[in-house]
N, C-alpha and C. Protein backbone atom coordinates (compact mmCIF):
# COMPACT_ATOMS: atom_id res chain seq x y z
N UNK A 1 22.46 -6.84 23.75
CA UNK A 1 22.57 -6.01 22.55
C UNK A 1 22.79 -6.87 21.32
N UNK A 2 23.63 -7.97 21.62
CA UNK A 2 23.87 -8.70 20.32
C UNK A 2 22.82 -9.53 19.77
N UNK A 3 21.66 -9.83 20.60
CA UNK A 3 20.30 -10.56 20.04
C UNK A 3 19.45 -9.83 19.44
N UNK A 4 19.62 -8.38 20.24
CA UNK A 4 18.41 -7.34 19.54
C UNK A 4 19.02 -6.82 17.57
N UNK A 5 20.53 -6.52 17.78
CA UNK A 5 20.87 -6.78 16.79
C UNK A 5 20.84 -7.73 15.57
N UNK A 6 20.98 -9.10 16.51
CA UNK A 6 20.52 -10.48 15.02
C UNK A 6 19.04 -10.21 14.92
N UNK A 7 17.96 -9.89 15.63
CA UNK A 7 16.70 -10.09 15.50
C UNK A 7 16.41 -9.16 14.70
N UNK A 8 16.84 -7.67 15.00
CA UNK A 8 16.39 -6.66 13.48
C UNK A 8 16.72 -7.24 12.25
N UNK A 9 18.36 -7.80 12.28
CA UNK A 9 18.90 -8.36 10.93
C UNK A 9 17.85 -9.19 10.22
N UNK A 10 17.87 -10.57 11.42
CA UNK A 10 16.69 -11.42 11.04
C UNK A 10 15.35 -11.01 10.78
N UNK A 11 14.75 -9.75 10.88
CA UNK A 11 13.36 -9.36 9.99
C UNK A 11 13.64 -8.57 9.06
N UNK A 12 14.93 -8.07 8.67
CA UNK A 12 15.34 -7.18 7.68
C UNK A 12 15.21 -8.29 6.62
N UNK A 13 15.86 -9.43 7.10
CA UNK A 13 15.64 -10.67 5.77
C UNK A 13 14.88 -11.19 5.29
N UNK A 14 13.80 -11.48 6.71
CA UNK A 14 12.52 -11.85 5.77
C UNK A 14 11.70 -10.46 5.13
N UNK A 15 11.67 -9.66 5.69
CA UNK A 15 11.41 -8.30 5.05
C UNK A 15 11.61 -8.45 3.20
N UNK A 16 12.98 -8.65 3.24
CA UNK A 16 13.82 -9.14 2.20
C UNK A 16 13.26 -9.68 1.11
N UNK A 17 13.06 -10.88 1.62
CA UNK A 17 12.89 -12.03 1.10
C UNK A 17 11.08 -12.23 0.60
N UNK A 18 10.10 -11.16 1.58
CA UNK A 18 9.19 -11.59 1.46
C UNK A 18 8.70 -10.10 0.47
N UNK A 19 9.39 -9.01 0.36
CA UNK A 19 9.49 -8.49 -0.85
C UNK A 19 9.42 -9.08 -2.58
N UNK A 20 10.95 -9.29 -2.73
CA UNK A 20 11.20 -10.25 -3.19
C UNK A 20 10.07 -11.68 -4.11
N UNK A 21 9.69 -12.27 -3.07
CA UNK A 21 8.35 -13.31 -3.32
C UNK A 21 7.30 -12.35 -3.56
N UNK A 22 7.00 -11.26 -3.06
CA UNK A 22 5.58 -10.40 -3.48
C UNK A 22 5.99 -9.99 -4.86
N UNK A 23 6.89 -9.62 -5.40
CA UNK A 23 7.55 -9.21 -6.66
C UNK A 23 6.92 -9.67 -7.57
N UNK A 24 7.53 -10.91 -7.67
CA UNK A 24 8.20 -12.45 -8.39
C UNK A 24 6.66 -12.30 -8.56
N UNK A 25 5.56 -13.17 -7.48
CA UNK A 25 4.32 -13.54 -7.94
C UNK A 25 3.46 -12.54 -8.24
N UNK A 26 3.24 -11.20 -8.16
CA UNK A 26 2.05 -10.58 -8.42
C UNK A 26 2.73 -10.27 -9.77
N UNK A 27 3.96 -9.49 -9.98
CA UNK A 27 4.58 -8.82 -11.19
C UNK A 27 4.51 -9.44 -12.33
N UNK A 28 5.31 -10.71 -12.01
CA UNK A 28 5.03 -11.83 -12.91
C UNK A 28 3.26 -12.05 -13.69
N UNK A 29 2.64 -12.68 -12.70
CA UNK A 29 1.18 -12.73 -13.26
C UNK A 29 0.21 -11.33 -13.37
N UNK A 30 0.65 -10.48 -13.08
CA UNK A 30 -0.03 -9.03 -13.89
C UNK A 30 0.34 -7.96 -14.58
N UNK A 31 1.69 -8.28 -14.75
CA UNK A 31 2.18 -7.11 -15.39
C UNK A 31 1.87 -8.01 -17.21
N UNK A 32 1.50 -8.74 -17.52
CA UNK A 32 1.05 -9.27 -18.36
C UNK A 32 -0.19 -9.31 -18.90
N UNK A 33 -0.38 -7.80 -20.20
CA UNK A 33 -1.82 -7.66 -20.83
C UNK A 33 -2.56 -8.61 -20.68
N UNK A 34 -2.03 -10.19 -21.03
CA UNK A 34 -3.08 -11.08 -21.69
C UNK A 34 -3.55 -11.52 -20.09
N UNK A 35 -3.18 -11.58 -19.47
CA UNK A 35 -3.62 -12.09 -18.13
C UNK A 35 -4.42 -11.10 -18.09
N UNK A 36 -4.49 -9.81 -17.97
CA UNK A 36 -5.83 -9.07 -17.22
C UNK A 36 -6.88 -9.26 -18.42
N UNK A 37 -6.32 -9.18 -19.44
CA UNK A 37 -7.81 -9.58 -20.38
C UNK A 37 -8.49 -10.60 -20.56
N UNK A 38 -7.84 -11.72 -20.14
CA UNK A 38 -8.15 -13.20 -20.12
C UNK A 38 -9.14 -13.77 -18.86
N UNK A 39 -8.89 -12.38 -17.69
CA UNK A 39 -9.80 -12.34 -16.32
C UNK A 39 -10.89 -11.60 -15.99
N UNK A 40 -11.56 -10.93 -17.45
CA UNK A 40 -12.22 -10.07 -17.32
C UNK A 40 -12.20 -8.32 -17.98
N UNK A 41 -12.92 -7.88 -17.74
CA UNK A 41 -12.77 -6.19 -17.56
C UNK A 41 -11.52 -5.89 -17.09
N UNK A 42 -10.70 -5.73 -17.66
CA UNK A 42 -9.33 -4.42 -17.28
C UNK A 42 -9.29 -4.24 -16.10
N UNK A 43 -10.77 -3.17 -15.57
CA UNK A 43 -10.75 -2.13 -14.29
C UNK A 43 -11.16 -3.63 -13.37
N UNK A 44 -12.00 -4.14 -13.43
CA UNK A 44 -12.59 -4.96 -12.55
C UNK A 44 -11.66 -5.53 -12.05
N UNK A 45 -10.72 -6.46 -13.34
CA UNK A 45 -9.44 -7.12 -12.64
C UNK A 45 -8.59 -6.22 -11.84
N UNK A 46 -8.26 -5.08 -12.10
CA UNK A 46 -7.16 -4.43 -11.16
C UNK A 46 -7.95 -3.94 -9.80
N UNK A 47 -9.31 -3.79 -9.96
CA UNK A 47 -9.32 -3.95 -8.88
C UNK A 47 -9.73 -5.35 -7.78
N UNK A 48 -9.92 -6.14 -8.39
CA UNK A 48 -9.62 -7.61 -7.73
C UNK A 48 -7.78 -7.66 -7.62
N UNK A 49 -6.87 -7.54 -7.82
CA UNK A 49 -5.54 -7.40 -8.06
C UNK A 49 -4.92 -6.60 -6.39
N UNK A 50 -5.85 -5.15 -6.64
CA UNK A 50 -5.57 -4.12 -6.00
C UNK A 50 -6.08 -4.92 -4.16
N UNK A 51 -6.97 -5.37 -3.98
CA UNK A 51 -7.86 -5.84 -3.12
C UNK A 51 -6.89 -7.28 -2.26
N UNK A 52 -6.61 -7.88 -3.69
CA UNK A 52 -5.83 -9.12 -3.29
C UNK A 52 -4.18 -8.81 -2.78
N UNK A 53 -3.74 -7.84 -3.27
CA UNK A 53 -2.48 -7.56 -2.77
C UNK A 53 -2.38 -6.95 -1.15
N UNK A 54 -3.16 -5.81 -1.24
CA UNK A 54 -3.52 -5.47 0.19
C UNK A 54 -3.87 -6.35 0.97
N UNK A 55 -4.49 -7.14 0.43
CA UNK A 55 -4.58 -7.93 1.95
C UNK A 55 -3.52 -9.14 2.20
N UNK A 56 -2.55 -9.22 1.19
CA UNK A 56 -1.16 -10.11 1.27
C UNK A 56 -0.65 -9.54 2.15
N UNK A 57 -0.17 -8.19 1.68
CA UNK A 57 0.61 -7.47 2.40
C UNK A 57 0.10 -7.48 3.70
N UNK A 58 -1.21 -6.54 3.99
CA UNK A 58 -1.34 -6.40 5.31
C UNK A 58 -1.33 -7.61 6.12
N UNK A 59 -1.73 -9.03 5.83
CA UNK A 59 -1.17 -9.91 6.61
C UNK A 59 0.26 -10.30 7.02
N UNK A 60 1.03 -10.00 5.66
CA UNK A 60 2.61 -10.53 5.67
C UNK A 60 2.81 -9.09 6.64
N UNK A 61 2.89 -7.88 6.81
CA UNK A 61 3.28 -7.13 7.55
C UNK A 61 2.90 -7.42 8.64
N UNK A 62 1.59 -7.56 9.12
CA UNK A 62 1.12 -7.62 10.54
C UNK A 62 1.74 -8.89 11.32
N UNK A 63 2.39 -10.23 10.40
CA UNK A 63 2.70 -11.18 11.02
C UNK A 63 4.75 -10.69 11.16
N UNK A 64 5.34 -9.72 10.14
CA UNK A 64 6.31 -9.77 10.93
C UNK A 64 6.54 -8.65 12.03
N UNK A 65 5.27 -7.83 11.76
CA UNK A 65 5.41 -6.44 12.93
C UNK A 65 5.31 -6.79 14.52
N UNK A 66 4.55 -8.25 14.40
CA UNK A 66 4.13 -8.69 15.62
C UNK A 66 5.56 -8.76 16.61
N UNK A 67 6.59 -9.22 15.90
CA UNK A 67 8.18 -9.37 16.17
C UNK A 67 8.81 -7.84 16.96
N UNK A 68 8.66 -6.85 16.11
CA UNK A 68 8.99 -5.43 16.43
C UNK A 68 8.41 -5.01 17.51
N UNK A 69 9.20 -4.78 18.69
CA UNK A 69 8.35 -3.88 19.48
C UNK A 69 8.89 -2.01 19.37
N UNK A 70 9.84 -2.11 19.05
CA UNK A 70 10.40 -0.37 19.32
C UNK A 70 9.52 0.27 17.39
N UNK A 71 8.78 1.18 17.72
CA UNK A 71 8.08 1.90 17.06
C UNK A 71 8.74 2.47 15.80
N UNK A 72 10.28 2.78 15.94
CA UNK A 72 11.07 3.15 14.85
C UNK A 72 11.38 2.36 13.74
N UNK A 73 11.67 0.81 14.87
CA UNK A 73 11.93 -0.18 13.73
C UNK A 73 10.99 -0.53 12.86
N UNK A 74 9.30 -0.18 13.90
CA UNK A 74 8.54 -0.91 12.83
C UNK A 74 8.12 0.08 11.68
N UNK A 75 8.40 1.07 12.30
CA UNK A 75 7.70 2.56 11.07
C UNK A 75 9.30 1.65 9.71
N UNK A 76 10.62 1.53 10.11
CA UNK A 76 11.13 1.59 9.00
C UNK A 76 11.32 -0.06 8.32
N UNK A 77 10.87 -1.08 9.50
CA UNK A 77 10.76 -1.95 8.10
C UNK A 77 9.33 -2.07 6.91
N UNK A 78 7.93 -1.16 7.60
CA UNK A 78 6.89 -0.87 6.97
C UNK A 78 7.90 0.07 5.65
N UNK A 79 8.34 0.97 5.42
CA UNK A 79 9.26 1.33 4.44
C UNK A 79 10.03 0.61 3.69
N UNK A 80 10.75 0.08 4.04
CA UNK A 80 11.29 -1.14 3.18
C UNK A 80 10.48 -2.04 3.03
N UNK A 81 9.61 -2.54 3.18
CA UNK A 81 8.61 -3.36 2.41
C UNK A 81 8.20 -2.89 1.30
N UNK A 82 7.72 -1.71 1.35
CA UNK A 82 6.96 -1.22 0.54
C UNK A 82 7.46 -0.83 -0.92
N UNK A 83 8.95 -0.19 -0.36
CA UNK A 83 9.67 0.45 -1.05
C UNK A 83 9.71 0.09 -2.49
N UNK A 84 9.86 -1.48 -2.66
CA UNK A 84 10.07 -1.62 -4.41
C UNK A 84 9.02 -2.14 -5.19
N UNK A 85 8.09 -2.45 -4.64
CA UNK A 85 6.93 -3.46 -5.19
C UNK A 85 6.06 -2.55 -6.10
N UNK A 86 5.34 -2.55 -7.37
CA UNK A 86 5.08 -1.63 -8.03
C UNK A 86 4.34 -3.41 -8.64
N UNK A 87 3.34 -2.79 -9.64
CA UNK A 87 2.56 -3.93 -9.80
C UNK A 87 1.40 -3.07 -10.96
N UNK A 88 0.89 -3.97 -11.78
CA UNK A 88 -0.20 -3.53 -13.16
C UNK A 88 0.62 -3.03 -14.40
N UNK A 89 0.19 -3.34 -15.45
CA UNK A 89 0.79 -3.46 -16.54
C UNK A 89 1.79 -2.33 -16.58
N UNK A 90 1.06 -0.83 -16.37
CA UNK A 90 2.13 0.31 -16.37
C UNK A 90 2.66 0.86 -15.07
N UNK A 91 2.41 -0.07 -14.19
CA UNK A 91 3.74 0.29 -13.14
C UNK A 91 3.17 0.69 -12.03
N UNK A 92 1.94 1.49 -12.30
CA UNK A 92 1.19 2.00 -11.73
C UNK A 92 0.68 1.55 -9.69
N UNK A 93 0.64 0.39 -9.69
CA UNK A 93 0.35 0.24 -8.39
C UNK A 93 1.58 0.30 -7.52
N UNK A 94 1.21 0.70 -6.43
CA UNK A 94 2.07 0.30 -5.23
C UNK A 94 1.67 0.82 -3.75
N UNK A 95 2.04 1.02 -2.52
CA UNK A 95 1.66 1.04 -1.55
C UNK A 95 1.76 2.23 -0.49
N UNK A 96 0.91 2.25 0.01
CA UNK A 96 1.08 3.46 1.04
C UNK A 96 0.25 3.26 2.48
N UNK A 97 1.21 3.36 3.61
CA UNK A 97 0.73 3.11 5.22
C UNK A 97 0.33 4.53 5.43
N UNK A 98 -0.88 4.45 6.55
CA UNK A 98 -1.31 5.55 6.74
C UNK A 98 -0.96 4.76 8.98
N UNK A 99 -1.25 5.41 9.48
CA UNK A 99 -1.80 5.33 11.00
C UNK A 99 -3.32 5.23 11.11
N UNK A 100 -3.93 5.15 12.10
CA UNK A 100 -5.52 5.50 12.04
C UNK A 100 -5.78 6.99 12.16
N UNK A 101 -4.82 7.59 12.83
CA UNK A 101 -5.05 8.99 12.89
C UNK A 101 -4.87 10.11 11.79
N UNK A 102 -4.37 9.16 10.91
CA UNK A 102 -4.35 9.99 9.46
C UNK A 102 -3.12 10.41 8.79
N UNK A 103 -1.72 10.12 10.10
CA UNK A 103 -0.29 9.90 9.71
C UNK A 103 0.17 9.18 8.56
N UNK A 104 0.86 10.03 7.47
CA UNK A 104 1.45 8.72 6.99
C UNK A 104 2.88 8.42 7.04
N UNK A 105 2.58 6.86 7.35
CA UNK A 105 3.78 6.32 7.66
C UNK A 105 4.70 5.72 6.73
N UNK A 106 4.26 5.64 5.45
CA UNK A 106 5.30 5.26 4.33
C UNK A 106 4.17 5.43 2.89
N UNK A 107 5.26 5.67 2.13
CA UNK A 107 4.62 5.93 0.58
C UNK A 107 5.26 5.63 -0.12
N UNK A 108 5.26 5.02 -1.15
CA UNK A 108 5.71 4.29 -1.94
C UNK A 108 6.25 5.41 -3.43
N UNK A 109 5.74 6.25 -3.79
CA UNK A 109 6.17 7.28 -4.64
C UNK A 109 6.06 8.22 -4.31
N UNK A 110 5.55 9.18 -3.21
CA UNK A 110 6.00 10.14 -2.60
C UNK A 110 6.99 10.33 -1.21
N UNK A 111 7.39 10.31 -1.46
CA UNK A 111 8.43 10.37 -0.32
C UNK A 111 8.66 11.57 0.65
N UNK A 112 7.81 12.53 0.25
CA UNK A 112 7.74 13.48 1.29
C UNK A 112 6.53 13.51 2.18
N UNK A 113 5.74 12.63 1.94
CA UNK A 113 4.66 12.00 2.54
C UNK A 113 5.10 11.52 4.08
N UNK A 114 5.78 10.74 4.13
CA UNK A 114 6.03 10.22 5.70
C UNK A 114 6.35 11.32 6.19
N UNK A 115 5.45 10.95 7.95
CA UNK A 115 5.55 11.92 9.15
C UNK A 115 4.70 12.88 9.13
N UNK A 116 3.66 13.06 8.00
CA UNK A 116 2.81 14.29 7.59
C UNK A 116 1.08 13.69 8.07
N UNK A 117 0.84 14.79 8.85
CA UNK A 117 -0.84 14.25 9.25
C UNK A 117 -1.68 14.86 7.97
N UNK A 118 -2.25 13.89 7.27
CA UNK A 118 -2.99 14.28 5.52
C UNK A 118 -5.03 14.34 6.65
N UNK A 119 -4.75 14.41 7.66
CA UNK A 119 -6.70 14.50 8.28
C UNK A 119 -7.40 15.36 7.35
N UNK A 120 -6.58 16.45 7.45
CA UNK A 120 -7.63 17.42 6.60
C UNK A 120 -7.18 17.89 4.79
N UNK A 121 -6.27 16.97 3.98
CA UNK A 121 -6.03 17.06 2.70
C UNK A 121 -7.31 16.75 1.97
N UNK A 122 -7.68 17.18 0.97
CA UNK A 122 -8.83 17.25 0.51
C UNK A 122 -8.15 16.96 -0.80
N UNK A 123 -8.85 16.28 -1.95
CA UNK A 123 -8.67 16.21 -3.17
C UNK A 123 -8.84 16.91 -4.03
N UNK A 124 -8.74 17.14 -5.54
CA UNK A 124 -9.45 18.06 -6.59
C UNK A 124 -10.65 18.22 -6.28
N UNK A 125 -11.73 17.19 -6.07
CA UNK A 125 -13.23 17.42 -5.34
C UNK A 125 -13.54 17.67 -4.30
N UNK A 126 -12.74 18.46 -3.58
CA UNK A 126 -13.18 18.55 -1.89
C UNK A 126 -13.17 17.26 -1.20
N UNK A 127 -13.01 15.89 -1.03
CA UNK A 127 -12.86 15.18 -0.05
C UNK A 127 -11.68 14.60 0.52
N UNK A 128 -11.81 14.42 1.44
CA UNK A 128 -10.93 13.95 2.66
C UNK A 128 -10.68 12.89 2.54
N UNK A 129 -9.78 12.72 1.36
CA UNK A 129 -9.51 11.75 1.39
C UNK A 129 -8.64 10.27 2.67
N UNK A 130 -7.91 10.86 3.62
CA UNK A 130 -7.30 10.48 4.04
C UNK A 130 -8.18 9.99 5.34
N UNK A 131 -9.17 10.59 5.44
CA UNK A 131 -10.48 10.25 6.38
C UNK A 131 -10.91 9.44 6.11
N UNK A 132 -11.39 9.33 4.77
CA UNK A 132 -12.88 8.11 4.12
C UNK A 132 -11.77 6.84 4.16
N UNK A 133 -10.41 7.23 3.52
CA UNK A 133 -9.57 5.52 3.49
C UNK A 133 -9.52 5.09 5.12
N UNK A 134 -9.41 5.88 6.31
CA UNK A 134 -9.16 5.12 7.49
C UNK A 134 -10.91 4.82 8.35
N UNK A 135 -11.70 5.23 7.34
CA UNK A 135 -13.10 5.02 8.21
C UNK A 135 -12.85 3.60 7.46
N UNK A 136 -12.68 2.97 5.94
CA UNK A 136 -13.02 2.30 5.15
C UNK A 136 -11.99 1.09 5.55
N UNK A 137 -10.84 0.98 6.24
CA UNK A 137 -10.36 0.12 6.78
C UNK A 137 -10.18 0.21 8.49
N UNK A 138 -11.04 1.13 9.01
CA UNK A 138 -11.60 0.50 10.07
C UNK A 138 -12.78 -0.45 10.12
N UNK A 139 -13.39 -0.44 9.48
CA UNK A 139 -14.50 -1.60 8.67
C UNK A 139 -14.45 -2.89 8.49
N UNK A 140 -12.80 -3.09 8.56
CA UNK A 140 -11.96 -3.80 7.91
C UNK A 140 -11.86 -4.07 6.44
N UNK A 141 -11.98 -3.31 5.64
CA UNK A 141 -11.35 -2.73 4.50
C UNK A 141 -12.32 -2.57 3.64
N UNK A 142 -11.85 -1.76 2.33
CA UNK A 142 -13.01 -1.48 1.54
C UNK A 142 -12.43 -0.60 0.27
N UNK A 143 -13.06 -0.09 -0.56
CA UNK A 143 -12.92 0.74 -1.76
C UNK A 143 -13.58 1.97 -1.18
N UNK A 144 -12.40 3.23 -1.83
CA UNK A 144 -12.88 4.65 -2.04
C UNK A 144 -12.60 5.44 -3.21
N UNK A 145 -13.34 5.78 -3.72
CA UNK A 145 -12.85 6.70 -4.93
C UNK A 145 -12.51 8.31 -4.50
N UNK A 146 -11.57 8.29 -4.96
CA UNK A 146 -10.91 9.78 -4.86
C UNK A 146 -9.87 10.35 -5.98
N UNK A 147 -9.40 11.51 -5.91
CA UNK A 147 -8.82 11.92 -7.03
C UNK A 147 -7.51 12.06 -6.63
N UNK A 148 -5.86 11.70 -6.57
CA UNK A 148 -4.59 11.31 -5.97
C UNK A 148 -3.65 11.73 -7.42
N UNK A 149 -2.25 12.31 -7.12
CA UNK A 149 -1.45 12.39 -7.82
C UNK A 149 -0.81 11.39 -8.77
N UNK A 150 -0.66 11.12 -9.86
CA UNK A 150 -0.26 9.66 -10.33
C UNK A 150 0.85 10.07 -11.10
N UNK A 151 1.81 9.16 -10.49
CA UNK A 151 3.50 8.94 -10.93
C UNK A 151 3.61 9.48 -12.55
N UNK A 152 4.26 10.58 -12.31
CA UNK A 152 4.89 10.60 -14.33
C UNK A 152 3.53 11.41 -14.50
N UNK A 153 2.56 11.83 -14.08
CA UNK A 153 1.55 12.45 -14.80
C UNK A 153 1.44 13.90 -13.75
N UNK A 154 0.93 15.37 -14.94
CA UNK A 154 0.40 16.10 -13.65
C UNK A 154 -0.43 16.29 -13.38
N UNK A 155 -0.88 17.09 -12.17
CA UNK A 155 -2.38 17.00 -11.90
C UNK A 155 -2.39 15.66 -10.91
N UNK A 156 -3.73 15.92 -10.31
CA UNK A 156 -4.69 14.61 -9.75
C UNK A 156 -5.64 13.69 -11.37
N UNK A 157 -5.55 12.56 -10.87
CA UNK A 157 -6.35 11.86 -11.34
C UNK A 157 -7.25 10.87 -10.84
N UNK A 158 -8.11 10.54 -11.12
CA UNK A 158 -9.19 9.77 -10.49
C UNK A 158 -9.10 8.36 -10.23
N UNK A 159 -9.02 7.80 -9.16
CA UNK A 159 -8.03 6.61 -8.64
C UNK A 159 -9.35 6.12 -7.90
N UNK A 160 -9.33 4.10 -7.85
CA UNK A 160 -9.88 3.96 -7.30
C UNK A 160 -9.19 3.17 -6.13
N UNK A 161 -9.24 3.59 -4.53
CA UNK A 161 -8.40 2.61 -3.29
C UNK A 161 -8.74 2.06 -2.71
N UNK A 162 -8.46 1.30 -2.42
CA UNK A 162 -8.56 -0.24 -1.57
C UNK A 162 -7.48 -0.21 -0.27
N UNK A 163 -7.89 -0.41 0.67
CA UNK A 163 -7.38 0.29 2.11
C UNK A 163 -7.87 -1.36 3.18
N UNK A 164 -6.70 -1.89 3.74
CA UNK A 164 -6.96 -2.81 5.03
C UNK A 164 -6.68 -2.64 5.52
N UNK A 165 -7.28 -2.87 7.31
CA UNK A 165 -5.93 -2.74 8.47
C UNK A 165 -4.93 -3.80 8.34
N UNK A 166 -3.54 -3.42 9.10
CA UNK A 166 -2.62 -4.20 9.49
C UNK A 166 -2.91 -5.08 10.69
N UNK A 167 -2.95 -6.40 10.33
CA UNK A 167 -3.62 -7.23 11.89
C UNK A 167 -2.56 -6.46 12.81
N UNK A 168 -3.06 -6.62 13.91
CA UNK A 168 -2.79 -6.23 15.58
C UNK A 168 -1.46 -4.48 15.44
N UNK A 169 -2.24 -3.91 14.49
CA UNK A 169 -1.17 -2.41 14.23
C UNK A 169 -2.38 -1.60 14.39
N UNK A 170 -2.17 0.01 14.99
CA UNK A 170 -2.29 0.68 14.40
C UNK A 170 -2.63 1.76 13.16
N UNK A 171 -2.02 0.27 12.22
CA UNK A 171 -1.32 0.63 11.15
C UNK A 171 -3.20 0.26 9.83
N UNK A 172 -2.87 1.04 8.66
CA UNK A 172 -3.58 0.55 7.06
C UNK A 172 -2.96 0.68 6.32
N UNK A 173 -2.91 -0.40 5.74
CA UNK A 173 -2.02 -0.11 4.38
C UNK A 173 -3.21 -0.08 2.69
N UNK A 174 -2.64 0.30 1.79
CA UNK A 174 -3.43 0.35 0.71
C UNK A 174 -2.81 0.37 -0.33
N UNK A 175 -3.86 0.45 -1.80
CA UNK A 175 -3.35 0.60 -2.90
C UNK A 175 -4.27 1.26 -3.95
N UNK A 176 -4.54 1.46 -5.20
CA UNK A 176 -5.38 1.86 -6.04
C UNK A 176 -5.05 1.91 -7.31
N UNK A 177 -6.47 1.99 -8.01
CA UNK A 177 -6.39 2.11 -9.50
C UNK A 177 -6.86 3.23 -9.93
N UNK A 178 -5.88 3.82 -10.73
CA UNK A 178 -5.99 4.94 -11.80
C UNK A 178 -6.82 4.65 -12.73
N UNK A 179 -7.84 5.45 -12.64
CA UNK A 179 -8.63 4.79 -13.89
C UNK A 179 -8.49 5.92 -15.29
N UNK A 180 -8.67 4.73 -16.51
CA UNK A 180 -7.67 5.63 -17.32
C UNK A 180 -9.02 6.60 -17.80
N UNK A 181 -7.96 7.76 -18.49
CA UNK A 181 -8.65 8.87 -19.32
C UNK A 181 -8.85 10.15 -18.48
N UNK A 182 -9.59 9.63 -16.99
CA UNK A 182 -9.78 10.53 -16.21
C UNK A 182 -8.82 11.54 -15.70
């Protein structure tokens, strides 16, 4: 009991820690206008941004999930990962695990999201959304446009997501861009 105990501790920290470092380097270099204008198109960069983070993450997750075997722990350190990282000039990005079956397993600004099967949620336009993101990172990852709730605003708005699997999970994680006006 007392190893299984240091060993959760010990991925709670790098959990921690590798939060933390995702912060520091993406926040730092994009939450800064002149950087996305200095790289291009606005949208283009966030979504090179959006693309590049997902697949940080889904590696940094899949390499400490490999550690977890009991299913609870790993559903809740996928939650605490996720939990504070927010990223693009207005705050706007951050993360959300789905299952392949269409579960989601953590959300980053909705919080009544986990434990809920979204298979058949449909957007302002009729699509499924929660379908096309797990066909699009069974693929091993990709962009979908769909229309998603955005923090501080009401209504759906027109978002574009970027969806990878988690190496050796179950698991996809993702992110997206709000594109503005829409």
């Amino acid at each position: 009991m007392l190893n299984r105990s240091r060993g959760v501790n010990s991925v709670k920290s790098v959990v921690s820690f590798m939060t933390l470092l995702f912060s520091i380097l993406y926040g730092t270099l994009f939450l800064v206008p002149e950087t996305l204008n200095a790289a291009g198109d606005g949208l283009e960069c966030q979504e090179q941004v959006a693309k590049a983070v997902v697949h940080s993450a889904a590696v940094g997750l899949g390499g400490v999930l490999k550690n977890i075997e009991n299913e609870k722990d790993r559903i809740n350190t996928i939650r605490d990962f996720i939990e504070h990282i927010r990223f693009y000039p207005d705050l706007s990005g951050y993360f959300y695990v789905y299952d392949f079956d269409c579960v989601n397993i953590a959300h980053a600004t909705q919080k009544d999201l986990p434990g809920k099967n979204l298979k058949d949620h449909r957007d302002a336009k009729g699509k499924y959304v929660i379908r096309e993101l797990a066909a699009a990172a069974k693929k091993g990852g990709g962009f979908v446009e769909y229309y998603w709730v955005r923090p501080g605003f009401k209504g759906e708005h027109l978002k574009i997501g970027y969806v990878e699997p988690v190496p050796d999970t179950p698991y996809f994680i993702g992110t997206g861009v709000y594109i503005p006006g829409q």
